[in-house]
Each structure stands twice: as C-alpha cells, then as structure tokens.
Protein backbone atom coordinates (compact mmCIF):
# COMPACT_ATOMS: atom_id res chain seq x y z
CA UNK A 1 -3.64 -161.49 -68.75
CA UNK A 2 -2.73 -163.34 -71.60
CA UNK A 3 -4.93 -164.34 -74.42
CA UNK A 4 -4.66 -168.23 -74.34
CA UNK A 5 -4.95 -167.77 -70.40
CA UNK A 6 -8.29 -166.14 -71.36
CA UNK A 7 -9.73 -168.47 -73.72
CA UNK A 8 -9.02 -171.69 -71.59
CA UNK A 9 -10.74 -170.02 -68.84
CA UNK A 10 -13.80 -169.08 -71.38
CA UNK A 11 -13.53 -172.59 -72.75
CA UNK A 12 -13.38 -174.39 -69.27
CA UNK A 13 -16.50 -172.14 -67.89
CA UNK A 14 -18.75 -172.86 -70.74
CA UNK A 15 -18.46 -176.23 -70.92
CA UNK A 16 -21.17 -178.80 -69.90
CA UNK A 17 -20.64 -180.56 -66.70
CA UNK A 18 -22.14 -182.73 -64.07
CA UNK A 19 -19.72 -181.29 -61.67
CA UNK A 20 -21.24 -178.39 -59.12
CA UNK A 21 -19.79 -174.55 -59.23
CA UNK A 22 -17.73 -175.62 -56.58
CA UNK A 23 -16.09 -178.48 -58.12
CA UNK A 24 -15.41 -176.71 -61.53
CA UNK A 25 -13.48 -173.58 -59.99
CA UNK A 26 -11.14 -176.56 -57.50
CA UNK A 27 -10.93 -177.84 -61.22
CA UNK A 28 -9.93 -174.66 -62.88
CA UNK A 29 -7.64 -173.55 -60.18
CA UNK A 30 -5.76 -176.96 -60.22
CA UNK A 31 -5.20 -176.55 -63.97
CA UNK A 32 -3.23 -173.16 -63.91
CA UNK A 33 -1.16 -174.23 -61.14
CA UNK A 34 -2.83 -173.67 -57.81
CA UNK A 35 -4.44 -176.71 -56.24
CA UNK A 36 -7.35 -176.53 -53.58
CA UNK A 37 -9.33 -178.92 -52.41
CA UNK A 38 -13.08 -178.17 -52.32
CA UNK A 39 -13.05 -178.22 -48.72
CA UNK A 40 -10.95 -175.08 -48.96
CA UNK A 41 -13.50 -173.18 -51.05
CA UNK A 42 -15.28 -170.62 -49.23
CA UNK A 43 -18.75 -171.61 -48.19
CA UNK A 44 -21.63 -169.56 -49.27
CA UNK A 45 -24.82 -168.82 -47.18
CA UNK A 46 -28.21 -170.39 -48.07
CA UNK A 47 -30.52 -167.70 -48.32
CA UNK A 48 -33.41 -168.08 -45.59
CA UNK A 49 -35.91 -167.87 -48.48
CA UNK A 50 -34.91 -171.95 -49.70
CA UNK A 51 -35.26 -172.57 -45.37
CA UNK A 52 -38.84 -171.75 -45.91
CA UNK A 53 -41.43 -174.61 -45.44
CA UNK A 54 -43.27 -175.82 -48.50
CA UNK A 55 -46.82 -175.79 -48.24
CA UNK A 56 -46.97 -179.28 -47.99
CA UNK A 57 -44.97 -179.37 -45.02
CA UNK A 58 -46.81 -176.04 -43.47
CA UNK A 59 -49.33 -177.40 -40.18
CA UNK A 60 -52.37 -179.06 -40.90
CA UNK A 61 -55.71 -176.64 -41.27
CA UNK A 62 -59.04 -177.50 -39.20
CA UNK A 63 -62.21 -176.41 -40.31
CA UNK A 64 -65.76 -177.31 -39.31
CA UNK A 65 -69.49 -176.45 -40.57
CA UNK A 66 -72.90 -177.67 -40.52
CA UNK A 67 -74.12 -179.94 -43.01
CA UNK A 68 -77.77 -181.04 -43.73
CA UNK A 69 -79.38 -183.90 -45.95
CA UNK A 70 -82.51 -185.99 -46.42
CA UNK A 71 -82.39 -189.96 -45.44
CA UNK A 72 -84.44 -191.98 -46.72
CA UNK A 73 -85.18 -194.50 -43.97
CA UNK A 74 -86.08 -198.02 -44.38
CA UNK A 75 -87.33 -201.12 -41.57
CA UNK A 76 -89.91 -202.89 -40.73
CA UNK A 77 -91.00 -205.36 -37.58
CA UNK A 78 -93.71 -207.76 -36.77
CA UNK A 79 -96.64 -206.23 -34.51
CA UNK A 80 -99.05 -208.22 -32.72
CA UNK A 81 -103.23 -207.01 -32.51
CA UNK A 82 -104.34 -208.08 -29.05
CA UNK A 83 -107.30 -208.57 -29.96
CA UNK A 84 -106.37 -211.70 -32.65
CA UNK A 85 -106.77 -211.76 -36.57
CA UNK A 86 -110.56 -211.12 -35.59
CA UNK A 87 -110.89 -208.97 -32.76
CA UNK A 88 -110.04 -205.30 -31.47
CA UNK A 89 -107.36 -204.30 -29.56
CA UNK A 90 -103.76 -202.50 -29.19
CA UNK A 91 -100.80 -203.22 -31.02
CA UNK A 92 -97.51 -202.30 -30.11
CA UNK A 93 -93.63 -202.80 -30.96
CA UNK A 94 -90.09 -201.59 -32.25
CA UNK A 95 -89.31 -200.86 -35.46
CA UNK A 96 -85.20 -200.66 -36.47
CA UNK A 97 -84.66 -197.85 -38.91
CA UNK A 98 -81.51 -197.21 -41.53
CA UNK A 99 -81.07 -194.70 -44.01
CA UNK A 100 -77.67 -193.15 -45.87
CA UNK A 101 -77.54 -189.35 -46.54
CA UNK A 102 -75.05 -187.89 -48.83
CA UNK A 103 -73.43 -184.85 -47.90
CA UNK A 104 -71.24 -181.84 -49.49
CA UNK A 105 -69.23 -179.81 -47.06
CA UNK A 106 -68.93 -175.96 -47.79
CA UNK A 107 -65.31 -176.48 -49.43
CA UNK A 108 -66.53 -179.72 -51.51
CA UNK A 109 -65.48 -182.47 -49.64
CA UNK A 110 -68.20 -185.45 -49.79
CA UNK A 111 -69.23 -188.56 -48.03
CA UNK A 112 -72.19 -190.86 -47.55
CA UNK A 113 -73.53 -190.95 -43.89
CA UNK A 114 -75.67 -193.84 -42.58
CA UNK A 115 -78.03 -192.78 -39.76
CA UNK A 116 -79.60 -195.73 -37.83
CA UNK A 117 -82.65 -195.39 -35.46
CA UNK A 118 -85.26 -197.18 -32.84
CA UNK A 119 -88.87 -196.25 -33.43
CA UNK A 120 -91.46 -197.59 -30.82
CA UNK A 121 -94.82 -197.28 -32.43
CA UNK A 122 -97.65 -198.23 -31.16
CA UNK A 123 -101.85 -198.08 -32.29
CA UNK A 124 -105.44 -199.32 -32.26
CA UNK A 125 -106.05 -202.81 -34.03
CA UNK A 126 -109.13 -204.50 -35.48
CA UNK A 127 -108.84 -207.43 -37.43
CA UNK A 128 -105.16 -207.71 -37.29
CA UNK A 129 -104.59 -204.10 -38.72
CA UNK A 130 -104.36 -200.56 -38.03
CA UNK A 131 -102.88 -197.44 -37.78
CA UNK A 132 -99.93 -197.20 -35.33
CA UNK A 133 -97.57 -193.75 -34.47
CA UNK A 134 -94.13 -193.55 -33.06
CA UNK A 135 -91.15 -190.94 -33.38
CA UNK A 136 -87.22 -192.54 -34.18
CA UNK A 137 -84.21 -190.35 -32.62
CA UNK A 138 -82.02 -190.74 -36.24
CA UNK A 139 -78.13 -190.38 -35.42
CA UNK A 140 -74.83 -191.63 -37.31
CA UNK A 141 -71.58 -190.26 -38.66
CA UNK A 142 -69.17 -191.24 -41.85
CA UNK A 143 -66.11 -190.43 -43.58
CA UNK A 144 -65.28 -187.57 -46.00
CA UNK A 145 -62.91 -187.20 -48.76
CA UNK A 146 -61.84 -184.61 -50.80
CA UNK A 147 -59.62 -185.70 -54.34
CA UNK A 148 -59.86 -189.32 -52.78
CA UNK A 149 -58.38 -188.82 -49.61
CA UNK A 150 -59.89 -189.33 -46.23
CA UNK A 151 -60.14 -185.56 -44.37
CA UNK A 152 -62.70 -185.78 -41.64
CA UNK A 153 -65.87 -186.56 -40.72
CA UNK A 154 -69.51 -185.60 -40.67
CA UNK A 155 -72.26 -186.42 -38.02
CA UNK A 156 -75.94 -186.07 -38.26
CA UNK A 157 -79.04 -186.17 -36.44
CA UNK A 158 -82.62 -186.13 -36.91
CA UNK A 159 -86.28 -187.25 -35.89
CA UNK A 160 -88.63 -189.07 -37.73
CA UNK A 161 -92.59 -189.00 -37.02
CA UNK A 162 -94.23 -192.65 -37.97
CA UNK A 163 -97.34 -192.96 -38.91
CA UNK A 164 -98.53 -195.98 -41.31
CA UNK A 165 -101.14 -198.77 -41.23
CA UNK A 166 -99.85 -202.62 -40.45
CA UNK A 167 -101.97 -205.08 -42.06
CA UNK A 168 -101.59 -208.53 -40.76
CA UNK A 169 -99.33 -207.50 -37.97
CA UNK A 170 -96.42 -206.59 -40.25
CA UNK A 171 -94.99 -203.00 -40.40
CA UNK A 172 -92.48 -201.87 -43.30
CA UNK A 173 -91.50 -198.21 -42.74
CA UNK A 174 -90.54 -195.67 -45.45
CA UNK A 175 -89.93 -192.50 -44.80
CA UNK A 176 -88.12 -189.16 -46.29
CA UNK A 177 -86.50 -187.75 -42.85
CA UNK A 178 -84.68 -184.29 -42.90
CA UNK A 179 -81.17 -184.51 -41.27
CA UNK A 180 -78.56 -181.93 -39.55
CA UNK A 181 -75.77 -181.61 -38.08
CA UNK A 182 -71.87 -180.78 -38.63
CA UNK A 183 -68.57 -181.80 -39.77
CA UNK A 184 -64.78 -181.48 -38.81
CA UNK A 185 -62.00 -181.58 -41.40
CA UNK A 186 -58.30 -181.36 -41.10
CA UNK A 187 -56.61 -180.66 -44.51
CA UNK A 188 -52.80 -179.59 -45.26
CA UNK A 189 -52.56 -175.70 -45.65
CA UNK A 190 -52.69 -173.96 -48.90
C-alpha cells in the first residue's frame, strides 16, 4: 500500500467526529474512490447483554411484615350521674378515641398511622362523679414512604382498657395503648 494511502487513512481514523463508526468508514470509502451508502454497510448484532432490563425497569418487589407501636390516645365525652349533681347512681356513655403511631418497617420505610376507636364506659356515680371502665377496639392504617416516595401501607390494631374518674359528668381520656399489626410494600427490584 502506499505511504500517503496510509497516512490519510491514519489521519481520517483519528480524527474527532460527531459522525458514528458507520458513517466515518461510508466516508472513508467514498474518498478513495468507492462510494457506499450506509445502508450498504453490513449490520452488526447487538449483543443480548445491552437487551438486558435495567433494574429500574425489572418487576416490582412485594414484601410484607409486622409492625408494632404505642398510640397515645386522646377523647373525651359528657356522662350523665343518674342520680343528679347530689345523689347516687350509674353513669354511662361513649367516649371517641384518636391516637397516631409512628412506625419503621424492617427495611426502613416510615409512616405515621392514626388509629381511631369507640369506648363505651360505664360506672357508679355519687355526687356527679366517679369511676367508670370500658375497653376501645383501636384500628387504622396510613401511608409509608421510603426516600420520599409513597411504597405501601401499614395497618394496626389494638385494645385499650379505660379506667378514670369523671368529675362533673365530663370524661377526658388519656391513655398509652400498645399497637400491632402489619404492612405491605411494593418497591422496584434491586
């Protein structure tokens, strides 16, 4: 081959260009006499490795646990002594109970729960007071996210045992209540 034919082809492949592989050879070729369009190149197989799915694009990954918390519950609700602001008697009524829990999952995905619940308590009076007793069935469910993005959710459950004196017919509830239960998650594969 001869020498100049050598270094235009070392200057042509070593210079910078936007153009593809393709391109430059249907460039190269044209320029020492034998035209062909890119469409005439021969077409080279993508290897199945770059067909592979990226993770991000890989199914969606469920995963579930059990998850536990203390609420602390809050309500309160007017009770009436049947026996009057002087008298014995019974006293009786419904109390509406609220409470959030925060909660870690296993793989660190948070959320804040709020349980609601209907206590009935119910007692002895004298003078417009005394003690009263009741049990609330505690249930909700919330949101989780993980990195700030929504990826299931939690549910929980408990039971609260009442027991407080009402003075003047007017019950406010606080309680510490343990709560359990489990949570679903759907996050994109690793």
């Amino acid at each position: 081959m001869n020498k100049l034919l050598v270094l235009t082809l070392a200057a042509l492949a070593s210079t910078a260009s936007a153009a593809t592989p393709l391109e430059n050879a249907a460039s190269i070729a044209a320029q020492f006499g034998a035209p062909m369009s890119i469409a005439e190149l021969p077409r080279v197989a993508t290897p199945p490795s770059a067909l592979a799915p990226r993770a991000s694009d890989a199914a969606p990954q469920n995963t579930s646990g059990s998850v536990s918390g203390y609420a602390y519950v809050s309500g309160n609700g007017f009770l009436n002594c049947s026996g009057g602001p002087n008298g014995s008697g019974w006293m009786s009524g419904w109390i509406n109970l609220r409470g959030d829990v925060n909660v870690t999952t296993a793989d660190g995905a948070t959320g804040t729960v709020t349980v609601t619940g209907t206590a009935f308590v119910n007692g002895s009076c004298q003078n417009g007071g005394g003690f009263v007793n009741g049990n609330a069935n505690l249930s909700g469910s919330g949101p989780l996210y993980k990195a700030g993005r929504y990826v299931g959710t939690a549910s929980l459950s408990g039971n609260a045992f009442l027991s407080q004196y009402v003075s003047g017919g007017f019950a406010w509830i606080n309680q510490n209540v343990f709560m359990n239960g489990r949570y679903d998650e759907t996050t994109a594969a690793k």
